[in-house]
PDB file of N, CA and C in Angstrom:
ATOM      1  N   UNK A   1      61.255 -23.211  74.247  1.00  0.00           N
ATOM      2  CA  UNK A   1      62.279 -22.271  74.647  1.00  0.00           C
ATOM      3  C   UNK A   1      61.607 -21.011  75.205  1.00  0.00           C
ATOM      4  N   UNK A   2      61.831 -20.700  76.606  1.00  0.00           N
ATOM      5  CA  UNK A   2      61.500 -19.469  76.995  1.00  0.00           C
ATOM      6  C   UNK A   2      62.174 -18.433  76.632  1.00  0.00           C
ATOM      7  N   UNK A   3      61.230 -17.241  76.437  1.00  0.00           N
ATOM      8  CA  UNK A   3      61.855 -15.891  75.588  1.00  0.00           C
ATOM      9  C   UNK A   3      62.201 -15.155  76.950  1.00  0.00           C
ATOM     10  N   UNK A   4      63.655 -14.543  77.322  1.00  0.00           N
ATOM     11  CA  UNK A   4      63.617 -13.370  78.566  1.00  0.00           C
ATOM     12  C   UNK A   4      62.932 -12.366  78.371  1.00  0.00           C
ATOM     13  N   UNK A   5      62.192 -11.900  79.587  1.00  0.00           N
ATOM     14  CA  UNK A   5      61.701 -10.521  79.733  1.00  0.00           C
ATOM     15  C   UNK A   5      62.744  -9.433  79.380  1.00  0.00           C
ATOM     16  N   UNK A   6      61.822  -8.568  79.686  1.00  0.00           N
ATOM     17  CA  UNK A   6      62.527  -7.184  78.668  1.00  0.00           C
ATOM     18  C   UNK A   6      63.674  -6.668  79.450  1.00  0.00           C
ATOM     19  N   UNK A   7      63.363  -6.526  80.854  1.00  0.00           N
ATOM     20  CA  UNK A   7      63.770  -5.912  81.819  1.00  0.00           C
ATOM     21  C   UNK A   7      64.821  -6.783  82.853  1.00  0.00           C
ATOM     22  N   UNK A   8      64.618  -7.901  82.609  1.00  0.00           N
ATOM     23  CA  UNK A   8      65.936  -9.010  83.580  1.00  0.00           C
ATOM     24  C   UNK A   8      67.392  -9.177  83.044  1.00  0.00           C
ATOM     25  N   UNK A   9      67.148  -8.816  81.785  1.00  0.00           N
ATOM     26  CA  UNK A   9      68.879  -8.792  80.966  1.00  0.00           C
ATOM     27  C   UNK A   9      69.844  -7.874  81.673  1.00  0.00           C
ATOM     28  N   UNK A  10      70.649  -7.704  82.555  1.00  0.00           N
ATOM     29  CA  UNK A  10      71.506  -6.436  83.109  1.00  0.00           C
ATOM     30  C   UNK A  10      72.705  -6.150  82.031  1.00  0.00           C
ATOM     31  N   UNK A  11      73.050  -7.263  81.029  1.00  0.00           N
ATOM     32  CA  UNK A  11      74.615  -6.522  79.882  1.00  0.00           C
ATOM     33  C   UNK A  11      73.665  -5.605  79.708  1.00  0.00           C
ATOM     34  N   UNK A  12      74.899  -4.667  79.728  1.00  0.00           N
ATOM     35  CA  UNK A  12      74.454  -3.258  78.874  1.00  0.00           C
ATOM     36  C   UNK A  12      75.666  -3.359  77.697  1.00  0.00           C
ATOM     37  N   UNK A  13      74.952  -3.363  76.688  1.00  0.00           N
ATOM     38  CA  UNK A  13      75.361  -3.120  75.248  1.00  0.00           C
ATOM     39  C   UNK A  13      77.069  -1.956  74.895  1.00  0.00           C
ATOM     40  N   UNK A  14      77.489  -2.375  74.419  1.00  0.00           N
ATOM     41  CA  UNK A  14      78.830  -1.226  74.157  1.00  0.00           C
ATOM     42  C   UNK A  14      79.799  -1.577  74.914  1.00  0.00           C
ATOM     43  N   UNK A  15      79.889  -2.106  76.258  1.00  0.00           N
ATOM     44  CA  UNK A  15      80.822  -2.135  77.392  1.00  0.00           C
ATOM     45  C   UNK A  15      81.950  -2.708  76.480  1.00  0.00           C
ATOM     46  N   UNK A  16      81.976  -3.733  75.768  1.00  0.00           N
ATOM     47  CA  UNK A  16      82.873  -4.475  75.216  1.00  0.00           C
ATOM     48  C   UNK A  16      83.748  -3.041  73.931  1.00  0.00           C
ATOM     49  N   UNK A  17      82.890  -2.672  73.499  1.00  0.00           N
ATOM     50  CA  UNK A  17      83.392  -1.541  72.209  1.00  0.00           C
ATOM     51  C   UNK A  17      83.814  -0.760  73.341  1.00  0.00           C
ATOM     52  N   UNK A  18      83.508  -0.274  74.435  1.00  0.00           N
ATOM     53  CA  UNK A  18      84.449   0.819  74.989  1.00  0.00           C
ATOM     54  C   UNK A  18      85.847   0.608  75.237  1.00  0.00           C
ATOM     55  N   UNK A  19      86.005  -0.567  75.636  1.00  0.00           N
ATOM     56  CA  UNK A  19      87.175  -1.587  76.458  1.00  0.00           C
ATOM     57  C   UNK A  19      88.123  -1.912  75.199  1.00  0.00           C
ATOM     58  N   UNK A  20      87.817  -2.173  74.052  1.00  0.00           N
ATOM     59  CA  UNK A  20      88.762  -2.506  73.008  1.00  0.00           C
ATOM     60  C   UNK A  20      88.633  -1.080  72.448  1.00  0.00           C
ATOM     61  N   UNK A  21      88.146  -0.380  71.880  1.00  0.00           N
ATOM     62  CA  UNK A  21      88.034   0.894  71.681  1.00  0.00           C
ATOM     63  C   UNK A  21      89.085   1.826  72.401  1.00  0.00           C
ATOM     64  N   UNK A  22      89.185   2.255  73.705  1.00  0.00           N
ATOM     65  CA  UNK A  22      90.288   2.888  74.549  1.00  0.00           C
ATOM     66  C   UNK A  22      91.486   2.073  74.703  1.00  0.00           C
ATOM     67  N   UNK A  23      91.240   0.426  74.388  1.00  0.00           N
ATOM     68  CA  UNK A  23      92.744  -0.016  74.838  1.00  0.00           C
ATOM     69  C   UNK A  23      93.257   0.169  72.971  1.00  0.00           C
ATOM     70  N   UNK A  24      92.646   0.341  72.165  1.00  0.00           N
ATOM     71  CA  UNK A  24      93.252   0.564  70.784  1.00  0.00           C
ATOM     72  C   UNK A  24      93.948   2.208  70.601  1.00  0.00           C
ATOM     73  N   UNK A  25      93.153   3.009  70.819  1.00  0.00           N
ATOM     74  CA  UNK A  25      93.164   4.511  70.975  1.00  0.00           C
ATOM     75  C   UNK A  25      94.039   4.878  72.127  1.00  0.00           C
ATOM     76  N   UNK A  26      94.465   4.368  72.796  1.00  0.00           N
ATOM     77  CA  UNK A  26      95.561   4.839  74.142  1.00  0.00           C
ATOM     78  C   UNK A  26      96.724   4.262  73.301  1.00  0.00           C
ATOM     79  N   UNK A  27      96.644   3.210  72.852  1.00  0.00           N
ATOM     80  CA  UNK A  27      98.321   2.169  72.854  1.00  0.00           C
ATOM     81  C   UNK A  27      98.411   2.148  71.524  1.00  0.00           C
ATOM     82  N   UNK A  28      98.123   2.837  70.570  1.00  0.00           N
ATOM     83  CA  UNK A  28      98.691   3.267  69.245  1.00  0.00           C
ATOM     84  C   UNK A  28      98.330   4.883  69.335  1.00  0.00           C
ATOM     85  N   UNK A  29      98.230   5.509  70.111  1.00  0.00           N
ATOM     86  CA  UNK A  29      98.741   7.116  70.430  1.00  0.00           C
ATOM     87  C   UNK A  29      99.983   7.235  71.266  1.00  0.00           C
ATOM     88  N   UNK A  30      99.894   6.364  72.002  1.00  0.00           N
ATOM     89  CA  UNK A  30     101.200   6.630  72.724  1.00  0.00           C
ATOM     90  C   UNK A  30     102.703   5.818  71.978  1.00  0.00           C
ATOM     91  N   UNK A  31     102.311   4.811  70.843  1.00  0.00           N
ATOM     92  CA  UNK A  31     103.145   4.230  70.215  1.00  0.00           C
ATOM     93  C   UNK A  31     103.416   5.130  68.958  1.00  0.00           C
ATOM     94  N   UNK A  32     102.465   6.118  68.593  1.00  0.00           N
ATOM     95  CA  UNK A  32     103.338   7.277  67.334  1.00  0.00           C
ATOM     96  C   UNK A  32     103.127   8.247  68.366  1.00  0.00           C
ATOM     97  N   UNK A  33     103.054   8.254  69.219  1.00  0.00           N
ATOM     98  CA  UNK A  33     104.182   9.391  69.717  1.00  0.00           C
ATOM     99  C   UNK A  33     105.956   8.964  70.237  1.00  0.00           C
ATOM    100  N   UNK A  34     105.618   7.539  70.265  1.00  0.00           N
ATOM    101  CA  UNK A  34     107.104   7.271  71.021  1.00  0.00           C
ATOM    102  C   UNK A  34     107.739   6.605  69.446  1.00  0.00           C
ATOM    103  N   UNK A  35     106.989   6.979  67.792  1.00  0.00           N
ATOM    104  CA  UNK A  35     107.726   6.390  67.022  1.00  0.00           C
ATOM    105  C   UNK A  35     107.712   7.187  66.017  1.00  0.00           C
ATOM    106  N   UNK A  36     107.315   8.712  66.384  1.00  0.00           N
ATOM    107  CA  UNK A  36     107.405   9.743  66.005  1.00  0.00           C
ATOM    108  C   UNK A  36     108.508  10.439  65.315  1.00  0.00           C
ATOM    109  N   UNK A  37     109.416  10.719  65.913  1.00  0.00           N
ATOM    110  CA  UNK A  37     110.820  10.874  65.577  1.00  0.00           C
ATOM    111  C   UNK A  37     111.468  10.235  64.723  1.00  0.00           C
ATOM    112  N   UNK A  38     111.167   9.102  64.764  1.00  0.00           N
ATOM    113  CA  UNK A  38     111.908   7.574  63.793  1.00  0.00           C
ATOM    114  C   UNK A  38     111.368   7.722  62.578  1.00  0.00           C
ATOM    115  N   UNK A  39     110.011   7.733  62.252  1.00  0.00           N
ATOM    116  CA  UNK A  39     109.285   7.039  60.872  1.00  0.00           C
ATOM    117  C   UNK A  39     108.472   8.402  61.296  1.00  0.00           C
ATOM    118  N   UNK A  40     107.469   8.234  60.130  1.00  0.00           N
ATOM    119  CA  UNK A  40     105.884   8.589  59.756  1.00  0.00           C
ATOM    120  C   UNK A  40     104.906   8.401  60.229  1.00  0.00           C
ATOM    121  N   UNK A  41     104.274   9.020  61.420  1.00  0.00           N
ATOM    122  CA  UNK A  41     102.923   8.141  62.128  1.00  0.00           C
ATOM    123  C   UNK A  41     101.952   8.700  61.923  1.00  0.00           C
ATOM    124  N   UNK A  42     102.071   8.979  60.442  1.00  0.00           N
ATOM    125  CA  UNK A  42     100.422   9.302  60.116  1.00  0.00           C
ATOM    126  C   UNK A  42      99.457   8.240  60.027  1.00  0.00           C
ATOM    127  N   UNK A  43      99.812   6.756  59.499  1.00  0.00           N
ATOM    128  CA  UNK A  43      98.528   6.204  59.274  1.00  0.00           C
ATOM    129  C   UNK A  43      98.110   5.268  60.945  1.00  0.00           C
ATOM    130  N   UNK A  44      99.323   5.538  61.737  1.00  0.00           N
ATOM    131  CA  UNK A  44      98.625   5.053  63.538  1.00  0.00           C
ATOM    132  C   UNK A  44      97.683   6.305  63.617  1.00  0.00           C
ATOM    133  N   UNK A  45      97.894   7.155  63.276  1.00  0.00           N
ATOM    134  CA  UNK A  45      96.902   8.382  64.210  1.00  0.00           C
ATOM    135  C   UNK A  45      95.703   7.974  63.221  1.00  0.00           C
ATOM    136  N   UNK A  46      95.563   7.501  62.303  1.00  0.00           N
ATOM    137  CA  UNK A  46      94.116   6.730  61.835  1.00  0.00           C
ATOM    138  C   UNK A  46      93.566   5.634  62.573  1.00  0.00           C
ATOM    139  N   UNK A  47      94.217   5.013  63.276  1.00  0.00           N
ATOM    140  CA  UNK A  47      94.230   3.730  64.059  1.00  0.00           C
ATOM    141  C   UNK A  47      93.255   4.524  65.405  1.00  0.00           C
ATOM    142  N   UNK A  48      93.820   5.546  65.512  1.00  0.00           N
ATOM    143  CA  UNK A  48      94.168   6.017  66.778  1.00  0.00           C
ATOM    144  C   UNK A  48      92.378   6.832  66.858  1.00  0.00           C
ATOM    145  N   UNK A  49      92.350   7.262  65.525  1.00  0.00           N
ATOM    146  CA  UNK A  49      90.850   8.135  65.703  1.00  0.00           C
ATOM    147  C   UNK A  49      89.518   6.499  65.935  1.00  0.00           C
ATOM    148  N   UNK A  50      90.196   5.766  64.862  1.00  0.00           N
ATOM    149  CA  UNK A  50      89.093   4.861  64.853  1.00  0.00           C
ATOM    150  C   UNK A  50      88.510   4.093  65.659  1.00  0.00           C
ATOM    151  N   UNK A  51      89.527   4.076  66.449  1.00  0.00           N
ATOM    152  CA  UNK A  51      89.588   3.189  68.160  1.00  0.00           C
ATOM    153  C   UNK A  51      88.806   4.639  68.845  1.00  0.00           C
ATOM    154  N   UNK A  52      88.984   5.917  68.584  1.00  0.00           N
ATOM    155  CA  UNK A  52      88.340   6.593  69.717  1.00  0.00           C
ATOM    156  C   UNK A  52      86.514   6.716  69.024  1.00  0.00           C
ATOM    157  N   UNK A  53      86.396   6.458  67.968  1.00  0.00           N
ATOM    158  CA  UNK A  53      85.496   6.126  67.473  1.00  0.00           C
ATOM    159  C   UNK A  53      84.560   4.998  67.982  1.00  0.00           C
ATOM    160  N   UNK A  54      84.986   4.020  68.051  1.00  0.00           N
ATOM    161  CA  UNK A  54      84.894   2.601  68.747  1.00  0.00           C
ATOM    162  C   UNK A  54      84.117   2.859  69.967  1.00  0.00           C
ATOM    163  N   UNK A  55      85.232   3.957  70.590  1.00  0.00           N
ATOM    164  CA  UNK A  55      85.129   4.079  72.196  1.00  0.00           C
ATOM    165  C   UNK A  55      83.994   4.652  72.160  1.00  0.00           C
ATOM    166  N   UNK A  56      83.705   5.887  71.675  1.00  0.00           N
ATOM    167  CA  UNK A  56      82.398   6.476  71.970  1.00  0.00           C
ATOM    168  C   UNK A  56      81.354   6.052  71.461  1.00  0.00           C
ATOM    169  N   UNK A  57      81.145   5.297  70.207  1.00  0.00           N
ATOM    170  CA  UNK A  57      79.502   4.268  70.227  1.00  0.00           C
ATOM    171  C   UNK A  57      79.697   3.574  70.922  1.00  0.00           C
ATOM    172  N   UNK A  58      80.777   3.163  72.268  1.00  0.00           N
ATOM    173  CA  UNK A  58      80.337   2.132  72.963  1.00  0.00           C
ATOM    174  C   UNK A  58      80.285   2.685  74.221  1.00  0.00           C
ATOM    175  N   UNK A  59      80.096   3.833  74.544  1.00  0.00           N
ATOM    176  CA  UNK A  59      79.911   4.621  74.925  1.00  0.00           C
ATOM    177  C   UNK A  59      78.247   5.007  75.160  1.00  0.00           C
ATOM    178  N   UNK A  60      78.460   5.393  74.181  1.00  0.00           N
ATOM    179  CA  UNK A  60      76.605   5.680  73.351  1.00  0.00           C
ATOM    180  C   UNK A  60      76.145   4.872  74.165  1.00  0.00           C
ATOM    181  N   UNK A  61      76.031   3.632  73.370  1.00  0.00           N
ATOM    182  CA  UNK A  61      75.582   2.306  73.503  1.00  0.00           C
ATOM    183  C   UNK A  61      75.311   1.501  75.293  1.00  0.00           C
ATOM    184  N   UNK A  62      76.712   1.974  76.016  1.00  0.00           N
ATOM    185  CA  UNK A  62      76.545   1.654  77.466  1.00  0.00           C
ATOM    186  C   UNK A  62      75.386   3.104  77.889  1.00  0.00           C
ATOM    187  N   UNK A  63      75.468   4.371  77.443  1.00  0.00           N
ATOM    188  CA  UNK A  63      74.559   5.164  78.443  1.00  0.00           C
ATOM    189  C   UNK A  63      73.147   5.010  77.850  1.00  0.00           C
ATOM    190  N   UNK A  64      72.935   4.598  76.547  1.00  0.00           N
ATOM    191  CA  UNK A  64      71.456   4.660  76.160  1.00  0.00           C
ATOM    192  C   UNK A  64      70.585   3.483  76.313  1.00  0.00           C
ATOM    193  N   UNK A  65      71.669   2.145  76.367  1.00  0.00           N
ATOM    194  CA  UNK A  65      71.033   0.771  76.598  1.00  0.00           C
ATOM    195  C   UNK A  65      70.460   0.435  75.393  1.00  0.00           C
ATOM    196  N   UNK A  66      69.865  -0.824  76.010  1.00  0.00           N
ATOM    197  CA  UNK A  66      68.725  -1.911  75.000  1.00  0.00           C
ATOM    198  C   UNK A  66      68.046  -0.721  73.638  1.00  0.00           C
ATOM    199  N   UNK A  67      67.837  -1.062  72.663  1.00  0.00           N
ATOM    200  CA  UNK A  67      66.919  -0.374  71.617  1.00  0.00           C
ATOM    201  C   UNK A  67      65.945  -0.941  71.294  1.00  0.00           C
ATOM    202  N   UNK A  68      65.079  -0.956  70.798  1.00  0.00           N
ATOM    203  CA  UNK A  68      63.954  -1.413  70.326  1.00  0.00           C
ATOM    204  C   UNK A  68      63.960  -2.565  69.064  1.00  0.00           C
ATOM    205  N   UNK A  69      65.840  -2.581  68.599  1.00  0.00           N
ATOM    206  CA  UNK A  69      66.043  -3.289  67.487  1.00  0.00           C
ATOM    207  C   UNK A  69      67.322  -3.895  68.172  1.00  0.00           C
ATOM    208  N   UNK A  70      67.183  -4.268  69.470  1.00  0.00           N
ATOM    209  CA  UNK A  70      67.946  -5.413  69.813  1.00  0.00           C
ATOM    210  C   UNK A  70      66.862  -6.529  70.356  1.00  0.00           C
ATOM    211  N   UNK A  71      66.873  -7.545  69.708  1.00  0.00           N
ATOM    212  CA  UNK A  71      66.063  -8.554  69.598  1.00  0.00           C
ATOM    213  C   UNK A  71      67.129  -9.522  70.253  1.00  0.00           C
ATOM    214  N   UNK A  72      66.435 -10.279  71.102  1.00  0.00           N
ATOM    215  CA  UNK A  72      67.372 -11.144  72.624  1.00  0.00           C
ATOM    216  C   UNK A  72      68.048 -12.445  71.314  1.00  0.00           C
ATOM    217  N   UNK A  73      67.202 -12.718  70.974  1.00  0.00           N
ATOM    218  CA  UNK A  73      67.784 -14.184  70.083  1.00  0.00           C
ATOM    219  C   UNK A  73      68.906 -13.707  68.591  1.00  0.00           C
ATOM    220  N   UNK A  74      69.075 -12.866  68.672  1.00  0.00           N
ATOM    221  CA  UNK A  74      69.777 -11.865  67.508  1.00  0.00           C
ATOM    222  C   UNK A  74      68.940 -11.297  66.271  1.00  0.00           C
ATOM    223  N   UNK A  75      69.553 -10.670  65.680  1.00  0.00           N
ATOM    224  CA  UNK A  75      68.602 -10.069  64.968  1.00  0.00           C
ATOM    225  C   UNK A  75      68.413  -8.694  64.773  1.00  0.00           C
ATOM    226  N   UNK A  76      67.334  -8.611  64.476  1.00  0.00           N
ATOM    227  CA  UNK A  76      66.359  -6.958  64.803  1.00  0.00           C
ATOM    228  C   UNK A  76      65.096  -7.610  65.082  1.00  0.00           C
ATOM    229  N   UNK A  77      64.177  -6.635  65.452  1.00  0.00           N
ATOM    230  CA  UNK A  77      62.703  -6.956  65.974  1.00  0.00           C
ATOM    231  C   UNK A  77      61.797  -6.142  65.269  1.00  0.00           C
ATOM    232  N   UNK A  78      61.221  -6.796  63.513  1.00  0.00           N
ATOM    233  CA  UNK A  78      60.511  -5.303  62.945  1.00  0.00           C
ATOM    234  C   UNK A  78      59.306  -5.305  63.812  1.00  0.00           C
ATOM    235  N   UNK A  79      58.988  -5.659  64.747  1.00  0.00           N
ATOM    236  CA  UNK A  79      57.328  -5.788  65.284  1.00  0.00           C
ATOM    237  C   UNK A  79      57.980  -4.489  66.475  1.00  0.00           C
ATOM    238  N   UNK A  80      58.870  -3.846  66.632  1.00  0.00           N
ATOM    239  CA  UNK A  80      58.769  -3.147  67.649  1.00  0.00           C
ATOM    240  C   UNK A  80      58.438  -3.520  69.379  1.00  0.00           C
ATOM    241  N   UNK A  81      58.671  -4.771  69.519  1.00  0.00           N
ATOM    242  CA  UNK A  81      58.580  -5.068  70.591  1.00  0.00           C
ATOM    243  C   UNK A  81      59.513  -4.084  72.085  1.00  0.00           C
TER     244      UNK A  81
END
């Protein structure tokens, strides 16, 4: 089994956490605000931080790239490769 080089992989890491992250954090903010009036939307606006949470380590993650402890076959890499 050939191992990929370091540098030919183009995913960049996070894209996926940004994308579920903002579609969680947009569409349960705009759902206690439109269910606001009716009920209690305190525990969506928990929904609502955690998804923007989401969003920004994947965030992170898309502007900083590959780490030194993403190992291609899964894992971590203690050798520091």
């Amino acid at each position: 089994m050939q191992d990929r080089l370091r540098g030919t992989n183009r995913h960049r890491p996070g894209l996926w956490l940004m994308i579920i992250g903002g579609l969680l954090a947009v569409g349960f903010a705009v759902y206690a605000l439109l269910a606001a009036p009716d009920s209690t939307s305190g525990p969506l606006w928990i929904v609502v931080g955690w998804g923007a949470l989401v969003f920004f380590y994947g965030l992170y993650r898309v502007i900083r790239g590959r780490s030194a402890v993403d190992d291609p076959r899964g894992g971590t890499d203690v050798n520091g490769r």
